[in-house]
PDB file of N, CA and C in Angstrom:
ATOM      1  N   UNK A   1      76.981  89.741 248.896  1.00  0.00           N
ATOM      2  CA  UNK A   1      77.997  90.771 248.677  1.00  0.00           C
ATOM      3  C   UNK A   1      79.307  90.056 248.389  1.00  0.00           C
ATOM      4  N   UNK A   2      80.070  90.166 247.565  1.00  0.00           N
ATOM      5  CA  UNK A   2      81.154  89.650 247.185  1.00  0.00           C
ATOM      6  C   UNK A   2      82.178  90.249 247.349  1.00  0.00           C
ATOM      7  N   UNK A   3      83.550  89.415 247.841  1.00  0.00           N
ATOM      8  CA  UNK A   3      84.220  90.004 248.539  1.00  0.00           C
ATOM      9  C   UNK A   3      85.288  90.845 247.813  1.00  0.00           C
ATOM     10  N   UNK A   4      85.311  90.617 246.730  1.00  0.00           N
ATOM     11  CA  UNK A   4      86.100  91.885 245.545  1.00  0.00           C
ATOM     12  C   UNK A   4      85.324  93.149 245.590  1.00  0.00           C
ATOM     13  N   UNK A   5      83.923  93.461 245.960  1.00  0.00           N
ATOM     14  CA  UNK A   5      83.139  94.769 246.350  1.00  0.00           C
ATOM     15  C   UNK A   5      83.281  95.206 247.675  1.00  0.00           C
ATOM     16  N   UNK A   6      83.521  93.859 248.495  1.00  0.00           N
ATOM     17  CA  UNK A   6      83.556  94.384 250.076  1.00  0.00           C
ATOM     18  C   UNK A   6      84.635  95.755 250.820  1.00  0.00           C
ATOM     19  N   UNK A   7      85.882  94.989 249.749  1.00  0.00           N
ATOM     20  CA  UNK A   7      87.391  95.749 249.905  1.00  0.00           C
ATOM     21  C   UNK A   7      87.151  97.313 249.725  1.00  0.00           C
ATOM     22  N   UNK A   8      86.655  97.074 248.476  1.00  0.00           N
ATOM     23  CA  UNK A   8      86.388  98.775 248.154  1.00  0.00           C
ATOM     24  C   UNK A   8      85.877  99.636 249.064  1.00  0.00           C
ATOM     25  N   UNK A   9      84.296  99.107 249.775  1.00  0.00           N
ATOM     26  CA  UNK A   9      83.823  99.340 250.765  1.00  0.00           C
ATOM     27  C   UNK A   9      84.069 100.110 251.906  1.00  0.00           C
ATOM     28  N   UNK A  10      85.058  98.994 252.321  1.00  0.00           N
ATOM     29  CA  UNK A  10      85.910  99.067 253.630  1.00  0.00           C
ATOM     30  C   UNK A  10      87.093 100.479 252.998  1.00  0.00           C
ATOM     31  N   UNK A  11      87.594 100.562 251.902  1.00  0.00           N
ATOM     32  CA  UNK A  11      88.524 101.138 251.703  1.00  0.00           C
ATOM     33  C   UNK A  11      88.108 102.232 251.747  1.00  0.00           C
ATOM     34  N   UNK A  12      86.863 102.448 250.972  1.00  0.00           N
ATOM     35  CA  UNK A  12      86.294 103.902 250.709  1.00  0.00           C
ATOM     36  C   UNK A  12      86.066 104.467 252.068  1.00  0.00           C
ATOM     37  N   UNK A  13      84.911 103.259 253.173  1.00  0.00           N
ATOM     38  CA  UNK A  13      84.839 104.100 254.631  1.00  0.00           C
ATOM     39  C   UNK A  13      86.014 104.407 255.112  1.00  0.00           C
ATOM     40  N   UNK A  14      87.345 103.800 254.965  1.00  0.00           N
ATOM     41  CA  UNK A  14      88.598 104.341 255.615  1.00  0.00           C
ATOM     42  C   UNK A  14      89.082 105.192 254.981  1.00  0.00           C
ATOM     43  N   UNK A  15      89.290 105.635 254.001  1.00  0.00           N
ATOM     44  CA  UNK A  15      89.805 106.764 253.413  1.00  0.00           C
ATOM     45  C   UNK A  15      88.863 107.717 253.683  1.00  0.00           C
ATOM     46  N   UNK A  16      87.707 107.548 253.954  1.00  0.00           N
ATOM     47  CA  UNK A  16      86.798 108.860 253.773  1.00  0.00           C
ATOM     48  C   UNK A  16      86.552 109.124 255.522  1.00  0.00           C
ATOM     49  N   UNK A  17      86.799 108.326 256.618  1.00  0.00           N
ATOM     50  CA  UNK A  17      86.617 108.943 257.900  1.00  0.00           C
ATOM     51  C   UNK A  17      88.254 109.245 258.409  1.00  0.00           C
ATOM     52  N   UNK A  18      89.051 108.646 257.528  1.00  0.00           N
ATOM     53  CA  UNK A  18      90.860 109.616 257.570  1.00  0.00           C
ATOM     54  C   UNK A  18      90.384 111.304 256.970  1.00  0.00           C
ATOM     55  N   UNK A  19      89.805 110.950 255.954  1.00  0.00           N
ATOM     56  CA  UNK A  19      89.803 112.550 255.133  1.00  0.00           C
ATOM     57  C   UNK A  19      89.135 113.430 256.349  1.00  0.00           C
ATOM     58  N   UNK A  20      87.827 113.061 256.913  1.00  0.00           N
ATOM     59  CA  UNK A  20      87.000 113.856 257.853  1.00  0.00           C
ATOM     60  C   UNK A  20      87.930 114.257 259.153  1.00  0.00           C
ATOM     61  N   UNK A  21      88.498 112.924 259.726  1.00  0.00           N
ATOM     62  CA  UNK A  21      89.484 113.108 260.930  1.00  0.00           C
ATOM     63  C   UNK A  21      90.286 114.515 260.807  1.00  0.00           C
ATOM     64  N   UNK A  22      91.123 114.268 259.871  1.00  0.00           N
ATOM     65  CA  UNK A  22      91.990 114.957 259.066  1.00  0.00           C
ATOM     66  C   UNK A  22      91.495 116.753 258.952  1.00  0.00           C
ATOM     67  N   UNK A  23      90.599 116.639 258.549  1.00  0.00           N
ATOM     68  CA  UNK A  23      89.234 117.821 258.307  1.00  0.00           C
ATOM     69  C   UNK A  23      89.213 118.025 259.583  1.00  0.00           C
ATOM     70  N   UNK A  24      88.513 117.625 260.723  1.00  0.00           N
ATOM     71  CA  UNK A  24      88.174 118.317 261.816  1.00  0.00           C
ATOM     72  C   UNK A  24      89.537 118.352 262.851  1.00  0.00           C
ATOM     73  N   UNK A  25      90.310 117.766 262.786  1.00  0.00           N
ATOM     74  CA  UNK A  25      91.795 117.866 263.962  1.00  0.00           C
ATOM     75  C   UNK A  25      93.200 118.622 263.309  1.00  0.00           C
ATOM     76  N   UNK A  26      92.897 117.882 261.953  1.00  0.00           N
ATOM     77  CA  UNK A  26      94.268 117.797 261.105  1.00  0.00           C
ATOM     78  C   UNK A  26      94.445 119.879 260.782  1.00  0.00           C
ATOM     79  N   UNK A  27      93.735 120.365 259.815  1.00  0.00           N
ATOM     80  CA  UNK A  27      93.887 121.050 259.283  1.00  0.00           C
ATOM     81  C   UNK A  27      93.660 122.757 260.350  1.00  0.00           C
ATOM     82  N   UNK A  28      93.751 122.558 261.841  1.00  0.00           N
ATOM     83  CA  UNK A  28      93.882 123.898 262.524  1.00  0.00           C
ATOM     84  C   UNK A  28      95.468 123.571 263.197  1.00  0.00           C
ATOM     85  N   UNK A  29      96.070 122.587 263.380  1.00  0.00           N
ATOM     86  CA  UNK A  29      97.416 122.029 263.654  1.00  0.00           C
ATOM     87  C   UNK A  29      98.694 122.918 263.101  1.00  0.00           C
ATOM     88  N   UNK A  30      98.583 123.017 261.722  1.00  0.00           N
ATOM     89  CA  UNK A  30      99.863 123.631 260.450  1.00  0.00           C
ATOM     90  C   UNK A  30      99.466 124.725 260.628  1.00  0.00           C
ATOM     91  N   UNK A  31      98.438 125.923 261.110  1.00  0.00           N
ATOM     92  CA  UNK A  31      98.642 127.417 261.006  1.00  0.00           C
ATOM     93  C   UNK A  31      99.753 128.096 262.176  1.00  0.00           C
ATOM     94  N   UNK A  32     100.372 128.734 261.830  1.00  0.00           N
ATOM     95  CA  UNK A  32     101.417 129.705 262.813  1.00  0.00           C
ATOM     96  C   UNK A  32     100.570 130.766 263.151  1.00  0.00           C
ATOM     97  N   UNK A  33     101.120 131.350 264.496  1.00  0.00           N
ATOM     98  CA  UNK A  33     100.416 132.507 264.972  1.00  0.00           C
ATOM     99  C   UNK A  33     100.844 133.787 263.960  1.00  0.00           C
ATOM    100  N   UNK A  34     102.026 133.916 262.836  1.00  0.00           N
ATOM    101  CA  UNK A  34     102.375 134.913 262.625  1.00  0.00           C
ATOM    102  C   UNK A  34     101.697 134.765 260.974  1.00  0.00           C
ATOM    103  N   UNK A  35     101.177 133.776 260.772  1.00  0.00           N
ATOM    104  CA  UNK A  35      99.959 133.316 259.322  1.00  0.00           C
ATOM    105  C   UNK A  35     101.127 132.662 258.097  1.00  0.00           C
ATOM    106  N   UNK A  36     101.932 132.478 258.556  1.00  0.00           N
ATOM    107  CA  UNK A  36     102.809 131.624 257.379  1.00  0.00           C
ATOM    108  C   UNK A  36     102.731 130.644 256.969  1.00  0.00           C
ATOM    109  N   UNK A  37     101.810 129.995 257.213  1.00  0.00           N
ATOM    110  CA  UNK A  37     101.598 128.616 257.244  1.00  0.00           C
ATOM    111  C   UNK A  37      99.844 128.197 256.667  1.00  0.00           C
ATOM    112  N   UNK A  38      99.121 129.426 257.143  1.00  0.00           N
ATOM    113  CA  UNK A  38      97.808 128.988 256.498  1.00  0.00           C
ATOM    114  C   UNK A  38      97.384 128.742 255.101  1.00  0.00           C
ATOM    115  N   UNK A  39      98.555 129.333 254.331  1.00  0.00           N
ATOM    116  CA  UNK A  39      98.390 128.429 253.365  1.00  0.00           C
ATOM    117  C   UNK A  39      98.384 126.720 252.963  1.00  0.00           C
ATOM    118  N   UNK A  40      98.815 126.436 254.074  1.00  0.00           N
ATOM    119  CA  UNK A  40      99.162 124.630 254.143  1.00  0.00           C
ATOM    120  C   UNK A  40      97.940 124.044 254.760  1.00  0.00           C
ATOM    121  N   UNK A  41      97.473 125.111 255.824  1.00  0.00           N
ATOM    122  CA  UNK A  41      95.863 124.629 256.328  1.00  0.00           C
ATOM    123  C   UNK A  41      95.264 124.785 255.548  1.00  0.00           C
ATOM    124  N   UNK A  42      94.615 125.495 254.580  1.00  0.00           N
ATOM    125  CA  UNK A  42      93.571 126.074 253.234  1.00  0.00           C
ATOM    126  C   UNK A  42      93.861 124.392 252.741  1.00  0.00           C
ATOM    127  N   UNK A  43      95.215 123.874 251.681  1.00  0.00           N
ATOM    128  CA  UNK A  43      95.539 123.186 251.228  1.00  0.00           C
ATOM    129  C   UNK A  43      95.143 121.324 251.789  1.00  0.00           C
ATOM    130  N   UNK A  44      95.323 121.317 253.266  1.00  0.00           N
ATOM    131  CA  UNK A  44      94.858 120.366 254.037  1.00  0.00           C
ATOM    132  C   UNK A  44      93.904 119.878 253.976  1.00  0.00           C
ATOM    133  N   UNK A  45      93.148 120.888 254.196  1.00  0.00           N
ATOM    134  CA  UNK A  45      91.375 121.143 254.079  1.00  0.00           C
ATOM    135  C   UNK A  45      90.962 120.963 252.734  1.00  0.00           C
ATOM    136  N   UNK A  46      91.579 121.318 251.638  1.00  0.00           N
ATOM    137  CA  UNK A  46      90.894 121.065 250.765  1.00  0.00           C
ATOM    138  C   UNK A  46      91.428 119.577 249.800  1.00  0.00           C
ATOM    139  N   UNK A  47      92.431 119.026 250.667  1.00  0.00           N
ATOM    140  CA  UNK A  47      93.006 117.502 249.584  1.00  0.00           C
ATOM    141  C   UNK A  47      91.966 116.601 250.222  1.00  0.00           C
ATOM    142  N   UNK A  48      91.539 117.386 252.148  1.00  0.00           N
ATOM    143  CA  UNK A  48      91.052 116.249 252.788  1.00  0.00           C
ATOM    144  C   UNK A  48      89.304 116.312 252.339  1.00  0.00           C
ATOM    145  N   UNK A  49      88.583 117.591 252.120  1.00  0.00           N
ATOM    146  CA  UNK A  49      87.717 117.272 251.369  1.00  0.00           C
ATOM    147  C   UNK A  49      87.492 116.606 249.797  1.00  0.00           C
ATOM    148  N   UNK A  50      88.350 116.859 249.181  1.00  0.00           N
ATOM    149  CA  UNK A  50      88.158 116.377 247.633  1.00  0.00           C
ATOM    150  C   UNK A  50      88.641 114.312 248.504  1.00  0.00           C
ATOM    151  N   UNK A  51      89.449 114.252 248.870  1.00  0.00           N
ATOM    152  CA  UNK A  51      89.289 112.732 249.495  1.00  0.00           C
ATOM    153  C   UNK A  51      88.204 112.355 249.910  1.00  0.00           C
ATOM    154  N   UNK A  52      87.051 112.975 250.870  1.00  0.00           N
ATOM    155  CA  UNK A  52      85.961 112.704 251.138  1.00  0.00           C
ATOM    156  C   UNK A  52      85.199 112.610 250.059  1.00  0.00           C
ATOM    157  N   UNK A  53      84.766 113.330 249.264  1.00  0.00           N
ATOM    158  CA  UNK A  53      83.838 113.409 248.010  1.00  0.00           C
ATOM    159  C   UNK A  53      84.317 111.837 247.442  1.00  0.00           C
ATOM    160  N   UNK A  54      85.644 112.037 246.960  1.00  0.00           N
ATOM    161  CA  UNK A  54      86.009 110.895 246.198  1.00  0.00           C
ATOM    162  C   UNK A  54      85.805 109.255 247.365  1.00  0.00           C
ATOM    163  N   UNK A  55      85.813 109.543 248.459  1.00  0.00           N
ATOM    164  CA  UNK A  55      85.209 108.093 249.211  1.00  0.00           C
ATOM    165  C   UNK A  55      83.878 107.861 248.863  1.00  0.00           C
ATOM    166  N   UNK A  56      82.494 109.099 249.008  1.00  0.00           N
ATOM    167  CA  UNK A  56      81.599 109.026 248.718  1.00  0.00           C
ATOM    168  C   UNK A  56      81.029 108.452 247.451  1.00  0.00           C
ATOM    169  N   UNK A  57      81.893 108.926 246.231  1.00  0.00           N
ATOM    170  CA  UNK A  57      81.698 108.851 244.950  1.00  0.00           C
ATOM    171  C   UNK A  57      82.147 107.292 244.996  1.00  0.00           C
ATOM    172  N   UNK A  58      82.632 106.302 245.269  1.00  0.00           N
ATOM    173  CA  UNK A  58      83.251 105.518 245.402  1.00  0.00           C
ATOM    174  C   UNK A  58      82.718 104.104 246.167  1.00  0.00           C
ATOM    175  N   UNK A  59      82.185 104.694 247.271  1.00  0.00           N
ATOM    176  CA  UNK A  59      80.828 104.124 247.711  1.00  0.00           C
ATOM    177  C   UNK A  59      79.745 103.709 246.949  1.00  0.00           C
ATOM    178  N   UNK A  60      79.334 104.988 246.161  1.00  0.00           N
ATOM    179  CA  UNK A  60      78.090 104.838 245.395  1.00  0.00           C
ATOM    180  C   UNK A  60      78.221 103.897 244.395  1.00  0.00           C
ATOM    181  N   UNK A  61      79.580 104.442 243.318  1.00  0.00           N
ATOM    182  CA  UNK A  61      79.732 103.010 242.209  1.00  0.00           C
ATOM    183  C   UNK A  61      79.684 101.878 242.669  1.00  0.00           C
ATOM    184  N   UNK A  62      80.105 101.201 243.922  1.00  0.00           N
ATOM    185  CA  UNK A  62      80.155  99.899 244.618  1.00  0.00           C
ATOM    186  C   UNK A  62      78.865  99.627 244.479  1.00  0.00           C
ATOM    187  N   UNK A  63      78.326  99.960 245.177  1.00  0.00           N
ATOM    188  CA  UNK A  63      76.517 100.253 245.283  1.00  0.00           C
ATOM    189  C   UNK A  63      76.089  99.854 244.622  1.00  0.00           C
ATOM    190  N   UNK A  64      75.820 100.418 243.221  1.00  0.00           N
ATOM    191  CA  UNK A  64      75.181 100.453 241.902  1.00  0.00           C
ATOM    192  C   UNK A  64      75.503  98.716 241.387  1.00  0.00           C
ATOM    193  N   UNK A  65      76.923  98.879 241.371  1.00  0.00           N
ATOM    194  CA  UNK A  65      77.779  97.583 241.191  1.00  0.00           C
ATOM    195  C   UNK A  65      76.945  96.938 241.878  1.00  0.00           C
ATOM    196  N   UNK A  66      76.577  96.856 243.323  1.00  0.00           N
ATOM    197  CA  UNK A  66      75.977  95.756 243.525  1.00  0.00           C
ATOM    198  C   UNK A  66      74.339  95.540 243.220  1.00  0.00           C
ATOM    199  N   UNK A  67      73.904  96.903 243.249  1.00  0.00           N
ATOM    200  CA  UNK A  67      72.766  96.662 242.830  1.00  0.00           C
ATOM    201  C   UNK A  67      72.353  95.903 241.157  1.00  0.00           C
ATOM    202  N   UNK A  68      72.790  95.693 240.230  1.00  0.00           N
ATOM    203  CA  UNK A  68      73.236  95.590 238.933  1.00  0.00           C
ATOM    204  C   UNK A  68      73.014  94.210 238.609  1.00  0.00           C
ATOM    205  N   UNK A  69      74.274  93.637 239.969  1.00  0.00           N
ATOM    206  CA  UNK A  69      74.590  92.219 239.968  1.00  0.00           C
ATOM    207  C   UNK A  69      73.511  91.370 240.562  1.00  0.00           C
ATOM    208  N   UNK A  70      72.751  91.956 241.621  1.00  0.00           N
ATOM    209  CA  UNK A  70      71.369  91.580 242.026  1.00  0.00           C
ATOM    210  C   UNK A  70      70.226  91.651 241.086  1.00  0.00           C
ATOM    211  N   UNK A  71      70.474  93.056 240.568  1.00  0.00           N
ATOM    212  CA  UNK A  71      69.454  92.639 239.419  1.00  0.00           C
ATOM    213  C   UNK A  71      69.097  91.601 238.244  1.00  0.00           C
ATOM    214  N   UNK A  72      70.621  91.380 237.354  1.00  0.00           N
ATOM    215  CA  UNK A  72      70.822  90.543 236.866  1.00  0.00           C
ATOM    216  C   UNK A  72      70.349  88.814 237.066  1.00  0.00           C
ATOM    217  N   UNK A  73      71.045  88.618 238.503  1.00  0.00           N
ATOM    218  CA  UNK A  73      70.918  87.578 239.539  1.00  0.00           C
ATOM    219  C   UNK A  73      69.088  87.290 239.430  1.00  0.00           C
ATOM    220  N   UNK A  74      68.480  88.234 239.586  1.00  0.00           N
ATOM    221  CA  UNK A  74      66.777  88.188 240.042  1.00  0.00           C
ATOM    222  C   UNK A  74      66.145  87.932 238.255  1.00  0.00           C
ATOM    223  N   UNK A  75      66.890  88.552 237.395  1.00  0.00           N
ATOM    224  CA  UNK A  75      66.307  88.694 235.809  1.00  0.00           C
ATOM    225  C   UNK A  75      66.556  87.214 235.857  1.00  0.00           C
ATOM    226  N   UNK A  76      67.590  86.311 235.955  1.00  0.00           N
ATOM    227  CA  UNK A  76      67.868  85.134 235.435  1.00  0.00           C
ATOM    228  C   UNK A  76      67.394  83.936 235.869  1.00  0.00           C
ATOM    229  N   UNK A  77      66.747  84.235 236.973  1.00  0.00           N
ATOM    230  CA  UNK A  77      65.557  83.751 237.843  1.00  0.00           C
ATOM    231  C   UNK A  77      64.462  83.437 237.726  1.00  0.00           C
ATOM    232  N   UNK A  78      63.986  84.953 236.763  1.00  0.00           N
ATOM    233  CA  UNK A  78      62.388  85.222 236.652  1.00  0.00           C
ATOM    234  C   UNK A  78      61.529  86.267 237.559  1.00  0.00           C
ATOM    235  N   UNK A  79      62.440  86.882 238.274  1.00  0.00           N
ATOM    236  CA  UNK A  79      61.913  87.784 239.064  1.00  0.00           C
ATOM    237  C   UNK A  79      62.460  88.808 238.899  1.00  0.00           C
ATOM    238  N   UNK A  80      61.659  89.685 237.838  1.00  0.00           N
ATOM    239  CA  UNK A  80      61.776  91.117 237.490  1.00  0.00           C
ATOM    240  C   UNK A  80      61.430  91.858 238.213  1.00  0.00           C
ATOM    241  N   UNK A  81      60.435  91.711 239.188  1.00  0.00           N
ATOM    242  CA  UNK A  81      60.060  92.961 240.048  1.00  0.00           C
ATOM    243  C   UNK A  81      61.012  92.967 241.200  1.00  0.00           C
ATOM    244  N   UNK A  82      61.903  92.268 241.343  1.00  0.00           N
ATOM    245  CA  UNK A  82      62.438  92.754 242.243  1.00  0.00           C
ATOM    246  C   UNK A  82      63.756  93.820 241.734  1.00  0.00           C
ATOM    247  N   UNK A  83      63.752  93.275 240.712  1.00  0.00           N
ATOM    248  CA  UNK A  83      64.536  94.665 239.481  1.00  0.00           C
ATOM    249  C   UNK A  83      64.291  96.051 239.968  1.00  0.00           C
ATOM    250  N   UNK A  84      62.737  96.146 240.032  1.00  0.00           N
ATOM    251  CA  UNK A  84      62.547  97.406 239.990  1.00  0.00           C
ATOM    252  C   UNK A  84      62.337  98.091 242.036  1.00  0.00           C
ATOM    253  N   UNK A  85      62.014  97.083 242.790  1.00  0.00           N
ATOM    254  CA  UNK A  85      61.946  97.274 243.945  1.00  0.00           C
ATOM    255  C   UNK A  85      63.640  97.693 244.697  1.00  0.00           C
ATOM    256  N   UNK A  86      64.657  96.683 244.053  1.00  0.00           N
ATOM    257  CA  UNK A  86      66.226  97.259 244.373  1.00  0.00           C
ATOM    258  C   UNK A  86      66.033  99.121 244.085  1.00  0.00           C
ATOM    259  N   UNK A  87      65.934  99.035 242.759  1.00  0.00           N
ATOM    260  CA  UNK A  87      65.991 100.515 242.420  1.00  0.00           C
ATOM    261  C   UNK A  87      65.487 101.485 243.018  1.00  0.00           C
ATOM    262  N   UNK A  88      63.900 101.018 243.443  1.00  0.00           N
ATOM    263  CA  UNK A  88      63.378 102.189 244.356  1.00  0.00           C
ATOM    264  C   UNK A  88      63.889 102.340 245.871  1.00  0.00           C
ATOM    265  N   UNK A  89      64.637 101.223 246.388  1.00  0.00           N
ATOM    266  CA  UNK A  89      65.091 101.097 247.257  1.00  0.00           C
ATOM    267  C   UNK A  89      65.963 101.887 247.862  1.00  0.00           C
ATOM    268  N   UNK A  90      67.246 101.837 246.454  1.00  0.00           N
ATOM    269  CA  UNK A  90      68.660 102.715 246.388  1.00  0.00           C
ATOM    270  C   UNK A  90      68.191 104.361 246.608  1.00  0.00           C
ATOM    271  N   UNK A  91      67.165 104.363 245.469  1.00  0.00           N
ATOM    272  CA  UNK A  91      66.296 105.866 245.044  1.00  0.00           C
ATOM    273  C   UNK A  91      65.892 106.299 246.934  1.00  0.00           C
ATOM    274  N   UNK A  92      64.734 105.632 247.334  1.00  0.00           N
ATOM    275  CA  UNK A  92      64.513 105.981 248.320  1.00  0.00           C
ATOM    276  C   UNK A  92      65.121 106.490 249.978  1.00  0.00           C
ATOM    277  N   UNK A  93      66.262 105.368 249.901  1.00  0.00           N
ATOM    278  CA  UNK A  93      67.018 105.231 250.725  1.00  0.00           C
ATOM    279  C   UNK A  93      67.979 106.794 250.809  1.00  0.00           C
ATOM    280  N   UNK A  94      68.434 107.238 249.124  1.00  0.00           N
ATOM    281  CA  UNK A  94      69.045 108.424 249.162  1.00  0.00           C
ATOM    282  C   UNK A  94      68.402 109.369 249.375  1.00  0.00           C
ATOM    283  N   UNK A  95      66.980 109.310 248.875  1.00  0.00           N
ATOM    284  CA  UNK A  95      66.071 110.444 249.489  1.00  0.00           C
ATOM    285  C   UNK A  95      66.064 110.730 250.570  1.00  0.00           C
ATOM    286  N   UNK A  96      65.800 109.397 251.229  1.00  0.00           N
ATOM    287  CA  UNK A  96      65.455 109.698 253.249  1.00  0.00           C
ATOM    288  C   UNK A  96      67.017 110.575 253.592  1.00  0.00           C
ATOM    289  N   UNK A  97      68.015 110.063 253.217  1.00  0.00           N
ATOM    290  CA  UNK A  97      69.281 110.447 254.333  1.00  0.00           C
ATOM    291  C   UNK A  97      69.483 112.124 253.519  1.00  0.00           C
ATOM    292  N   UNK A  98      68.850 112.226 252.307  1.00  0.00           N
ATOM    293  CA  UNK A  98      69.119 113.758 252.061  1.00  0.00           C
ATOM    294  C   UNK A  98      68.110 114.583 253.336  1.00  0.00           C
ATOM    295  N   UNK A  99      66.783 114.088 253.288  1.00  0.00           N
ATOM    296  CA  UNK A  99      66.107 114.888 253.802  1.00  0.00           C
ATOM    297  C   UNK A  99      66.045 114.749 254.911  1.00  0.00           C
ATOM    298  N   UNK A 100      66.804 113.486 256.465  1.00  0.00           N
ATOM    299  CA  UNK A 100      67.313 113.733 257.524  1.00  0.00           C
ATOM    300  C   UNK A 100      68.634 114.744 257.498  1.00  0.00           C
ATOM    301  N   UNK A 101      69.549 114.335 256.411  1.00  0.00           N
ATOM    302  CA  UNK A 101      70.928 115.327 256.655  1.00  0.00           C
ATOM    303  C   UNK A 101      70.148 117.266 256.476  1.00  0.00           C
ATOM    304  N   UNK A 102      69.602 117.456 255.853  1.00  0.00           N
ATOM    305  CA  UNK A 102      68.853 118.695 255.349  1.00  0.00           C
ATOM    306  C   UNK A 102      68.697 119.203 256.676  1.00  0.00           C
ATOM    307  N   UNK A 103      67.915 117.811 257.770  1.00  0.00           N
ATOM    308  CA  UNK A 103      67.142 118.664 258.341  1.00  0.00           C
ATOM    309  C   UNK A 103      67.829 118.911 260.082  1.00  0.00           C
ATOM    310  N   UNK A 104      68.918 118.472 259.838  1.00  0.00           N
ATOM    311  CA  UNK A 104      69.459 118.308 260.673  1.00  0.00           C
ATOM    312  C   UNK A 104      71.007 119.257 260.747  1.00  0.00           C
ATOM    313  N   UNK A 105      71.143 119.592 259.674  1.00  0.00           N
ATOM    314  CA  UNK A 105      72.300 120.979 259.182  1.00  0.00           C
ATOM    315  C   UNK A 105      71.448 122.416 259.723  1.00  0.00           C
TER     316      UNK A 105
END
């Protein structure tokens, strides 16, 4: 893993467990009892989700990025199958955590 991918990494998990924090503490804080203000909670909630998505999304290109560079790395080698074993890897790996998160919502 190289450390110009690592940063991102690290950046994306910190921006994206600020956005969640933010999401579950941040955004019931700014409403008034008399509702003048829930417009700023609606607004909270939704900069701090589109931040989450965009950590996620952000994650993944890293990912790919690294998967890419491994591949490459293994082609120049002589070892193509591991070309295709990364891939099912990434593939699989997103499968499992869809169908624990699924089952667990």
């Amino acid at each position: 893993l190289g450390y110009r991918r690592r940063s991102y990494l690290v950046l994306a998990g910190f921006v994206g467990f600020l956005s969640y924090l933010v999401l579950a503490f941040g955004s019931d804080t700014v409403t008034s009892v008399d509702g003048a203000d829930t417009s700023m909670a609606l607004t909270v909630a939704v900069i701090s989700l589109i931040l989450s998505s965009a950590s996620i999304a952000l994650s993944d290109v890293v990912a790919d990025g690294i998967v890419v560079q491994k591949t490459r790395e293994a082609s120049e080698r002589g070892d193509d199958a591991i070309a295709g074993g990364l891939q099912s890897l990434c593939w699989g790996s997103a499968a499992m955590g869809a169908l624990i998160s699924a089952y667990f919502s």
